[in-house]
C-alpha atoms as a PDB file:
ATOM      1  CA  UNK A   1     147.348 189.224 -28.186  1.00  0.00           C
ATOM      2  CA  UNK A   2     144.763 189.944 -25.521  1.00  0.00           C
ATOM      3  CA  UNK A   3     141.659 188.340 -24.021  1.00  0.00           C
ATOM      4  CA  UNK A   4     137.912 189.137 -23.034  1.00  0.00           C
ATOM      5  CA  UNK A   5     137.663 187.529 -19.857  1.00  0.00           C
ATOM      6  CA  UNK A   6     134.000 187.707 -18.780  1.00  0.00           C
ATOM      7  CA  UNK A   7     133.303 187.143 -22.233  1.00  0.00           C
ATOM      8  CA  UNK A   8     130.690 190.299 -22.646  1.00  0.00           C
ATOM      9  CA  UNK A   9     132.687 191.914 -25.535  1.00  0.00           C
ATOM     10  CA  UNK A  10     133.714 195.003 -22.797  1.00  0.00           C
ATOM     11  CA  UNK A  11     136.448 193.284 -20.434  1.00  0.00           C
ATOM     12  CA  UNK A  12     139.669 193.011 -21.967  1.00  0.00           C
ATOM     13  CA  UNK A  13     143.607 192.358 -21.080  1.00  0.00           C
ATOM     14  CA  UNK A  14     146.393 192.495 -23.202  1.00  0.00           C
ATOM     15  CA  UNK A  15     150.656 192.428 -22.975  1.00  0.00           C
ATOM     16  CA  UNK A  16     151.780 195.517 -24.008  1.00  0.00           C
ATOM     17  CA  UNK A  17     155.626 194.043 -24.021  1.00  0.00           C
ATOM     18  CA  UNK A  18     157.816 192.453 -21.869  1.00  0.00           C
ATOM     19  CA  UNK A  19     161.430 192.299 -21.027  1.00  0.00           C
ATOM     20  CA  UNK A  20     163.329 188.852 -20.424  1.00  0.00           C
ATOM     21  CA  UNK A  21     163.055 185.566 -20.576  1.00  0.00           C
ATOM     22  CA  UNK A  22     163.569 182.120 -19.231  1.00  0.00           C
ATOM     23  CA  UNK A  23     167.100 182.636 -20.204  1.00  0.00           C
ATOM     24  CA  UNK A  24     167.533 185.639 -17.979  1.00  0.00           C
ATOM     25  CA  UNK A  25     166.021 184.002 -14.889  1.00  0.00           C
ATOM     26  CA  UNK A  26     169.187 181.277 -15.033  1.00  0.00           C
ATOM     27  CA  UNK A  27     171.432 184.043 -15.964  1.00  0.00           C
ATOM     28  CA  UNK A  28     170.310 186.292 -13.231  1.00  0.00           C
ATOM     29  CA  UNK A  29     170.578 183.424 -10.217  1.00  0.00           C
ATOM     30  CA  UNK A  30     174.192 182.201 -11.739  1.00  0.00           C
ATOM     31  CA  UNK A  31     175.176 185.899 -11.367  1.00  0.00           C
ATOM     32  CA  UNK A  32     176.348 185.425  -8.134  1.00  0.00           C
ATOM     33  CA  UNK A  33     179.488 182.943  -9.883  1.00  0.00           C
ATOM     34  CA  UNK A  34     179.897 185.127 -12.790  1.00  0.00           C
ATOM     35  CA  UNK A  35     178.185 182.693 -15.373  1.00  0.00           C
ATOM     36  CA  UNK A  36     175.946 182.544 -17.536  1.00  0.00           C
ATOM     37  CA  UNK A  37     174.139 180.628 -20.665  1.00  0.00           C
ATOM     38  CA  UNK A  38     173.959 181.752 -24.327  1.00  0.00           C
ATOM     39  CA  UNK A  39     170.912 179.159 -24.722  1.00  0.00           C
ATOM     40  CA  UNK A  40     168.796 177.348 -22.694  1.00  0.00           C
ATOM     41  CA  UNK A  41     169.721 173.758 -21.808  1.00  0.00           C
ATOM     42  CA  UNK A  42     168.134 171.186 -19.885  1.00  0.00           C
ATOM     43  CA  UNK A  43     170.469 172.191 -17.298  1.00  0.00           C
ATOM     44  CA  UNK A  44     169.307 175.567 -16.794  1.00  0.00           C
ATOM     45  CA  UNK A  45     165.439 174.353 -16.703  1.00  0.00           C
ATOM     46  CA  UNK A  46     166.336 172.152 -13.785  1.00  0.00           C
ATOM     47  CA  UNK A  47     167.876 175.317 -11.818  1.00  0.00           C
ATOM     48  CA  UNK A  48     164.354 177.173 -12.604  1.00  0.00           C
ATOM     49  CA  UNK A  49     162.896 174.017 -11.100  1.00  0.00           C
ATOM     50  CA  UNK A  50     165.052 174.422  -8.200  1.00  0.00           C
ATOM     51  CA  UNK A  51     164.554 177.922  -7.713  1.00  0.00           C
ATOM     52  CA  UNK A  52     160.856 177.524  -8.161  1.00  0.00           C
ATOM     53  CA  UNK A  53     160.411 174.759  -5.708  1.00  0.00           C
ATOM     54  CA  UNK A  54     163.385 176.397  -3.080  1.00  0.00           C
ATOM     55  CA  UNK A  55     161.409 179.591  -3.571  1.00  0.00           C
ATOM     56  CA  UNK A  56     164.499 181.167  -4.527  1.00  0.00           C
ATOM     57  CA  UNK A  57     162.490 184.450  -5.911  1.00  0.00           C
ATOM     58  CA  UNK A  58     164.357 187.229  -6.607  1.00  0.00           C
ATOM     59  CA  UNK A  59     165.404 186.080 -10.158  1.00  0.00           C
ATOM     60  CA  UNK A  60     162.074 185.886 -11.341  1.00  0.00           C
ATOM     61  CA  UNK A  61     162.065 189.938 -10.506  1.00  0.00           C
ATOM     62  CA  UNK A  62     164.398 190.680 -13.394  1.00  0.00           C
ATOM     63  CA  UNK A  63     161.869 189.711 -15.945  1.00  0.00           C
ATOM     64  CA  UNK A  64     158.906 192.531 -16.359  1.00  0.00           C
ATOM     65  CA  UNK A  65     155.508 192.317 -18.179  1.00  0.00           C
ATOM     66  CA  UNK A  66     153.686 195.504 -18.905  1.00  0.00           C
ATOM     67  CA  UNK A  67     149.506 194.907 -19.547  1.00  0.00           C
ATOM     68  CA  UNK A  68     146.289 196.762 -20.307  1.00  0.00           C
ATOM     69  CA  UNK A  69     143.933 195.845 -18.282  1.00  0.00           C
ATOM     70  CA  UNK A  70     140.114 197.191 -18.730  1.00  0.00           C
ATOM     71  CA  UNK A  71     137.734 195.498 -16.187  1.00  0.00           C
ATOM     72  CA  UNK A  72     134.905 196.599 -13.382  1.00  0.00           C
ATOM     73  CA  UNK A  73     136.253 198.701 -11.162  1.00  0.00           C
ATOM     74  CA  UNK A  74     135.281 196.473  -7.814  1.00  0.00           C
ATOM     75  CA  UNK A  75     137.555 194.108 -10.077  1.00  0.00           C
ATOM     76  CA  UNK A  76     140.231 196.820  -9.973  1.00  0.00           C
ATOM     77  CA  UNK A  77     140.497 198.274  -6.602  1.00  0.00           C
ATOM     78  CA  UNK A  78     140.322 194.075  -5.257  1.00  0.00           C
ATOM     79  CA  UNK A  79     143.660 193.435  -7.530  1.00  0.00           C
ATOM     80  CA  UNK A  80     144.806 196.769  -6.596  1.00  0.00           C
ATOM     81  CA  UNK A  81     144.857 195.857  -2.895  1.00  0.00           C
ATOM     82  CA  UNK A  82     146.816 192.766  -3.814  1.00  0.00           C
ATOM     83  CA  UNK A  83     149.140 194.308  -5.955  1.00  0.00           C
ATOM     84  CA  UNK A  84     150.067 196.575  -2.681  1.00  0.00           C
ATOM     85  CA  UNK A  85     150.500 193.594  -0.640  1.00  0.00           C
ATOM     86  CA  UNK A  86     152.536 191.500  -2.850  1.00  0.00           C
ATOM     87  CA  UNK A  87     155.135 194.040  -3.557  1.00  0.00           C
ATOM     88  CA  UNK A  88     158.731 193.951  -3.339  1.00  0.00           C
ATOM     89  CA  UNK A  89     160.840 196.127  -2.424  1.00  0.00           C
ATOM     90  CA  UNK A  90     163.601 197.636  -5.308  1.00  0.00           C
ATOM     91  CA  UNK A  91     161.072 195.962  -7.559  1.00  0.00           C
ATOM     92  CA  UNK A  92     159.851 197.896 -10.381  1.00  0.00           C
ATOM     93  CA  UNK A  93     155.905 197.837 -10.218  1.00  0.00           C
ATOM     94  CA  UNK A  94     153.691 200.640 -12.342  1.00  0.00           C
ATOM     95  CA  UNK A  95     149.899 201.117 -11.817  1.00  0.00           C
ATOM     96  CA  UNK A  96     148.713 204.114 -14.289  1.00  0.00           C
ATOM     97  CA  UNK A  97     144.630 204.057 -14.157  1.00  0.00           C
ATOM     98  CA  UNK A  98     142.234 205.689 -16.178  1.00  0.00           C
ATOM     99  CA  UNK A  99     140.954 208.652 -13.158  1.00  0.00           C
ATOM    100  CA  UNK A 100     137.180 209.801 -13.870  1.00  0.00           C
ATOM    101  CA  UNK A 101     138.676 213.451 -12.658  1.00  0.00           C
ATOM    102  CA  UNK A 102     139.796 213.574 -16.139  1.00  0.00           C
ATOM    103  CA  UNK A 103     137.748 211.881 -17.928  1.00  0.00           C
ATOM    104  CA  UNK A 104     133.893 211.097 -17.915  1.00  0.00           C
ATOM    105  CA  UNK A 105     132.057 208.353 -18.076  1.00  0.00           C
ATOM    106  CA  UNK A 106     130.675 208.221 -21.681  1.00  0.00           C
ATOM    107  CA  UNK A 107     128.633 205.191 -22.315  1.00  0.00           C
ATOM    108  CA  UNK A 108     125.646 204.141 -20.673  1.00  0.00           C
ATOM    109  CA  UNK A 109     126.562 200.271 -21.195  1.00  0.00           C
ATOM    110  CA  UNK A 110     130.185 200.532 -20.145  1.00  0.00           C
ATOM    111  CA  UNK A 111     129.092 198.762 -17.026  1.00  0.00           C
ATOM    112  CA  UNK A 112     129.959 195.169 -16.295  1.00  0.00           C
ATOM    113  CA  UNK A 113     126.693 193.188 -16.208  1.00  0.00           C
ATOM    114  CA  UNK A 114     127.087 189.310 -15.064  1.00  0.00           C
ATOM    115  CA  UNK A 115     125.180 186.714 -16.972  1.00  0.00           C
ATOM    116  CA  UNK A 116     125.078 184.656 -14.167  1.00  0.00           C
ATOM    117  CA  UNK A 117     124.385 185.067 -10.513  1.00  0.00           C
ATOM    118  CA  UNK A 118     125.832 183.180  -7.994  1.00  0.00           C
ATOM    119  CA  UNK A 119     124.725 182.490  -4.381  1.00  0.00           C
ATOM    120  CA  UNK A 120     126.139 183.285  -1.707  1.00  0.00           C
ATOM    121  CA  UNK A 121     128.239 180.810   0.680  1.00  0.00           C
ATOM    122  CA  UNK A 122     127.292 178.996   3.700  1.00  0.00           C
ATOM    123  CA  UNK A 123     130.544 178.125   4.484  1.00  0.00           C
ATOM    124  CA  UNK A 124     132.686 181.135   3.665  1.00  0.00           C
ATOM    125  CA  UNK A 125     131.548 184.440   4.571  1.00  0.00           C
ATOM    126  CA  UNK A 126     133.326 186.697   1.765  1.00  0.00           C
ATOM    127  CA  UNK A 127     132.783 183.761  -1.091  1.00  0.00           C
ATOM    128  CA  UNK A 128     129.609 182.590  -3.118  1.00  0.00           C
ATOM    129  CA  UNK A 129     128.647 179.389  -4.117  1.00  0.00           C
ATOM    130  CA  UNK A 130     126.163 177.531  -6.872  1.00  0.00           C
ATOM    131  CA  UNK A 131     123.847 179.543  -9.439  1.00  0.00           C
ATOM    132  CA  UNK A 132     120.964 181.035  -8.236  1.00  0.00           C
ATOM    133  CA  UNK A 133     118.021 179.107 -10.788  1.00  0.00           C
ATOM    134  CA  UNK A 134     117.241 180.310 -13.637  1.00  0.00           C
ATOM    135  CA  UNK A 135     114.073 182.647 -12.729  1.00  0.00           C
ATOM    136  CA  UNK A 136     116.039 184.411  -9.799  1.00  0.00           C
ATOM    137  CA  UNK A 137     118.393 185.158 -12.036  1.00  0.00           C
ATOM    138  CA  UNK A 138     116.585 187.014 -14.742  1.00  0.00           C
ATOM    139  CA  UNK A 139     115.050 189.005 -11.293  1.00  0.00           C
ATOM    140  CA  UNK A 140     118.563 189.844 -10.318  1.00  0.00           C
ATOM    141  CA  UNK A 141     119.939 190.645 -13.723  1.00  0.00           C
ATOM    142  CA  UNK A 142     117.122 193.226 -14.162  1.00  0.00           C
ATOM    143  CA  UNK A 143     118.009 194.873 -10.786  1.00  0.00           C
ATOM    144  CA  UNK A 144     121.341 194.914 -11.610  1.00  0.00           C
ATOM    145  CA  UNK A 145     120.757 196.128 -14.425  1.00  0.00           C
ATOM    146  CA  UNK A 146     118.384 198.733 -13.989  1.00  0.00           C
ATOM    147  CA  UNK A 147     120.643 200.439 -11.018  1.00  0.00           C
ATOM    148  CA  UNK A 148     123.255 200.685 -13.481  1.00  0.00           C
ATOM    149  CA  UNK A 149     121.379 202.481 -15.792  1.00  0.00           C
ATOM    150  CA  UNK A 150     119.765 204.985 -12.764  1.00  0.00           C
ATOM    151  CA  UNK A 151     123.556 205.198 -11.802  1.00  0.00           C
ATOM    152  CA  UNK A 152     124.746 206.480 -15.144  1.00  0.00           C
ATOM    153  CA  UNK A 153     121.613 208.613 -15.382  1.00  0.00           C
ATOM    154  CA  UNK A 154     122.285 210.541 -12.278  1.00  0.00           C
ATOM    155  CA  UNK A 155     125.755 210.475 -13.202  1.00  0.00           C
ATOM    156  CA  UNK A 156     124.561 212.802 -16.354  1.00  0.00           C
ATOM    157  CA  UNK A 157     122.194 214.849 -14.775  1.00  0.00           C
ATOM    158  CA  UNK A 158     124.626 216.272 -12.093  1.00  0.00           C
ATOM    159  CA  UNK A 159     127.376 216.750 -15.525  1.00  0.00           C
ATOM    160  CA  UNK A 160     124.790 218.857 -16.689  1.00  0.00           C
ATOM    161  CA  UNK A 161     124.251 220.933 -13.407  1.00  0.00           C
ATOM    162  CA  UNK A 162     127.735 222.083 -13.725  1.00  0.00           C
ATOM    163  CA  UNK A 163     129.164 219.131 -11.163  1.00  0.00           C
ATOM    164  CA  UNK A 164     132.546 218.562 -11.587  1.00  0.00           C
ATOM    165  CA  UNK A 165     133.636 215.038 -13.022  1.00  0.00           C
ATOM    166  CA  UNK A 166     135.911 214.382  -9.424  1.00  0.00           C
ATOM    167  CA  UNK A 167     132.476 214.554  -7.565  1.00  0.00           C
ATOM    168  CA  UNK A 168     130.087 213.285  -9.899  1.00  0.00           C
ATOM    169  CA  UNK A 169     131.636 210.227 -10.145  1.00  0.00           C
ATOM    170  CA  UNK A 170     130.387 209.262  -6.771  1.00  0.00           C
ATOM    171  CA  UNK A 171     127.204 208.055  -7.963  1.00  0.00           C
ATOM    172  CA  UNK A 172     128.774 205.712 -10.576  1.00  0.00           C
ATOM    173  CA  UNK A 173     128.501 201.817  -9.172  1.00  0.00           C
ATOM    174  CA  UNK A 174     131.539 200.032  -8.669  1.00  0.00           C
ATOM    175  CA  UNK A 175     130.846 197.772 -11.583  1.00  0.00           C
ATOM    176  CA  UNK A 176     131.421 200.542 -14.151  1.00  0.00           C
ATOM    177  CA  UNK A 177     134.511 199.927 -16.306  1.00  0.00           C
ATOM    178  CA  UNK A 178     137.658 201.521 -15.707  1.00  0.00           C
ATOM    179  CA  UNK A 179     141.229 200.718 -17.480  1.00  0.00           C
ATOM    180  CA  UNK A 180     144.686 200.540 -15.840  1.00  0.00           C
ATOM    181  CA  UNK A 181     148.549 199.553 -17.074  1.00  0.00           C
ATOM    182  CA  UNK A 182     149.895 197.574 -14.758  1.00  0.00           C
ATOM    183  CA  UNK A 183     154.008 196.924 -14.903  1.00  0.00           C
ATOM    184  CA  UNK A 184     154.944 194.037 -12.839  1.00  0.00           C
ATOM    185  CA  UNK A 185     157.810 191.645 -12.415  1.00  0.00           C
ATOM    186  CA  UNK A 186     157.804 187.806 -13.074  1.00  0.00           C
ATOM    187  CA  UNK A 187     157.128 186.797  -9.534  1.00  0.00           C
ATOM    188  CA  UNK A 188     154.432 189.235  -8.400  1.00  0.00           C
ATOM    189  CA  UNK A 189     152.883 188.070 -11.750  1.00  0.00           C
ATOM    190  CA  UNK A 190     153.350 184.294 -10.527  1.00  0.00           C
ATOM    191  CA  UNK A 191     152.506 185.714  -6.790  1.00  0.00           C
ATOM    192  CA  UNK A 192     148.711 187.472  -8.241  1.00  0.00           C
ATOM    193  CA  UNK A 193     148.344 184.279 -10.504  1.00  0.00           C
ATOM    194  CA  UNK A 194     148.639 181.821  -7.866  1.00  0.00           C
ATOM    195  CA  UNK A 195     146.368 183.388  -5.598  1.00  0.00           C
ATOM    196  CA  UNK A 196     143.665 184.853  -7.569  1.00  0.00           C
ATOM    197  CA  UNK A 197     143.239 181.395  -9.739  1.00  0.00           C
ATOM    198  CA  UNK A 198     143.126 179.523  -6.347  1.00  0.00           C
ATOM    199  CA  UNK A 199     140.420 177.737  -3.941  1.00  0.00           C
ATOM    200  CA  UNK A 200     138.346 180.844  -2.749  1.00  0.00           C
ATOM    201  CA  UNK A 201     139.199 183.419  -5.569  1.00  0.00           C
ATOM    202  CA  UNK A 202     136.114 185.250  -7.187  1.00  0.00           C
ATOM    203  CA  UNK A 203     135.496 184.041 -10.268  1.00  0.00           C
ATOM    204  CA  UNK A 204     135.770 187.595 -12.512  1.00  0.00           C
ATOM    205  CA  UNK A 205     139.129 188.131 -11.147  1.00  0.00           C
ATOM    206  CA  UNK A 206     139.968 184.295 -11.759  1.00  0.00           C
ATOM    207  CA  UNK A 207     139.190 184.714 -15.209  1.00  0.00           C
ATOM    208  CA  UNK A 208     141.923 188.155 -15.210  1.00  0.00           C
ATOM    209  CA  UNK A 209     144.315 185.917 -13.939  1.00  0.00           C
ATOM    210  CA  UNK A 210     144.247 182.928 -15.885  1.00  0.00           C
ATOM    211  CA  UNK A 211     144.350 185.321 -19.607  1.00  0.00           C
ATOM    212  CA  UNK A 212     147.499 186.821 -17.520  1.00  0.00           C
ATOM    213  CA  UNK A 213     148.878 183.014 -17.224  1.00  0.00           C
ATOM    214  CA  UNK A 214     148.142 182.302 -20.988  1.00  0.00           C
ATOM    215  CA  UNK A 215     149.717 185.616 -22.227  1.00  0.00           C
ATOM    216  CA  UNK A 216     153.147 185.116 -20.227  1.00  0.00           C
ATOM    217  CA  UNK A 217     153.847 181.922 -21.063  1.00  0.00           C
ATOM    218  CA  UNK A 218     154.908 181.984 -24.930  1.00  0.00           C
ATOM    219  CA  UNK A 219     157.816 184.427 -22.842  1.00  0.00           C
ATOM    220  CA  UNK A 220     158.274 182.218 -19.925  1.00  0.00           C
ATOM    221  CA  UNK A 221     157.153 178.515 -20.903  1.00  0.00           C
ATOM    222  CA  UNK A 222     159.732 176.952 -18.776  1.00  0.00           C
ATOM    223  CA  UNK A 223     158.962 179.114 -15.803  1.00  0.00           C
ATOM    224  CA  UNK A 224     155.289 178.166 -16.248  1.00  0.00           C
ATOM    225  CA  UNK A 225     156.309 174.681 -16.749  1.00  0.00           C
ATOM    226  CA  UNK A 226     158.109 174.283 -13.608  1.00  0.00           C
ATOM    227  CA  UNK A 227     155.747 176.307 -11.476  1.00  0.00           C
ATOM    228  CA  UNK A 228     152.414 174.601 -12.380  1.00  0.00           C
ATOM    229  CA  UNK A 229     154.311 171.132 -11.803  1.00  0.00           C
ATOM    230  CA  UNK A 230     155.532 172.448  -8.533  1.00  0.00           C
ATOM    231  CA  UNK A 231     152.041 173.954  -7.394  1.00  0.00           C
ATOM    232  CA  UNK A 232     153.794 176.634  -5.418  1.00  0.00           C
ATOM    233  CA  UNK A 233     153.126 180.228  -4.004  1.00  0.00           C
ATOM    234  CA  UNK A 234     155.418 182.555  -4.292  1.00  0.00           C
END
């Protein structure tokens, strides 16, 4: 299963697999007494409420999610930064990106292009706010545009002087694609969720985060359950 999130047939996320459940969050916090369920009960979803609302965390760090993420690298290096942040130590987190060293940049429309422009915001420096109207935002889309294109172009021309890929690259804008697996336990998952879905979020890493919500929770429904009710951070 995986999702398009800015919807322009390029973006995509996907769960690779996953290891655990809801079962072995209850199982992991009752380790400390030796016991554990064979099923889920009613009881156990009222200890992942408790844990949940207690922010008793280190359960959630025995179940692990491993997704394919392809999205604009300014997209990237922002949930990179996060993903540095939000660690835990002993927990097992994997980044593996695609590294234009390696590999070139092959297509000229591999570049994330936004349909719609958004202002910028008077009351928060690093946010935006409404549309721009309708004829500003053909104007911008065509700029926009238009450097990506003289960025790929360049891109190709110093290829074909001999350049290597590590320094040609530099010329490539930051909304060209690049494509990452990202291995991550329960709670940093919960943890990235939380606050790139919140008030003050950009929207294109919103949209990551709420596919990442809707592909974890046929694994973790209870979890989900009892953290959306809860309207925690972790």
């Amino acid at each position: 299963m995986f999702f398009d999130p800015l919807n322009d047939g390029k973006s995509c996320i996907e769960l690779v697999s996953s290891m655990g459940s809801d079962l072995d969050v209850v199982n992991d916090a009752r380790a400390s007494f030796e016991k554990a369920s064979i099923e889920l009960t009613d009881k156990d979803s009222k200890l992942i409420n408790y844990l949940i609302k207690h922010h008793h965390t280190s359960p959630f760090r025995g179940v692990v999610f491993k997704f394919k993420v392809k999205a604009p690298l300014y997209v990237g290096r922002q949930w990179f930064k996060h993903i540095i942040a939000s660690n835990h130590n002993d927990e097992q987190l994997g980044w593996n990106e695609k590294s234009f060293r390696y590999v070139a940049a092959t297509d000229e429309e591999d570049f994330y292009i936004p349909k719609v422009f958004r202002e910028q915001s008077e009351s928060n420096r690093q946010a935006s706010g409404g549309e721009l109207s309708e004829d500003l935002n053909e104007q911008a889309i065509a700029i926009y545009t238009q450097q990506c294109q003289d960025s790929y172009a360049a891109y190709q021309k110093l290829l074909s002087l001999g350049v290597s890929r590590e320094q040609a690259r530099g010329v490539l804008v930051p909304s060209v694609y690049t494509s990452w697996v990202w291995t991550v336990s329960l709670q940093s998952v919960l943890h990235f969720v939380g606050l790139r879905s919140g008030e003050g979020a950009q929207s294109e890493i919103g949209a990551y985060a709420e596919a990442i919500s809707q592909l974890i929770k046929p694994m973790v429904p209870e979890t989900i359950k009892a953290w959306e009710a809860c309207d925690t951070q972790f």
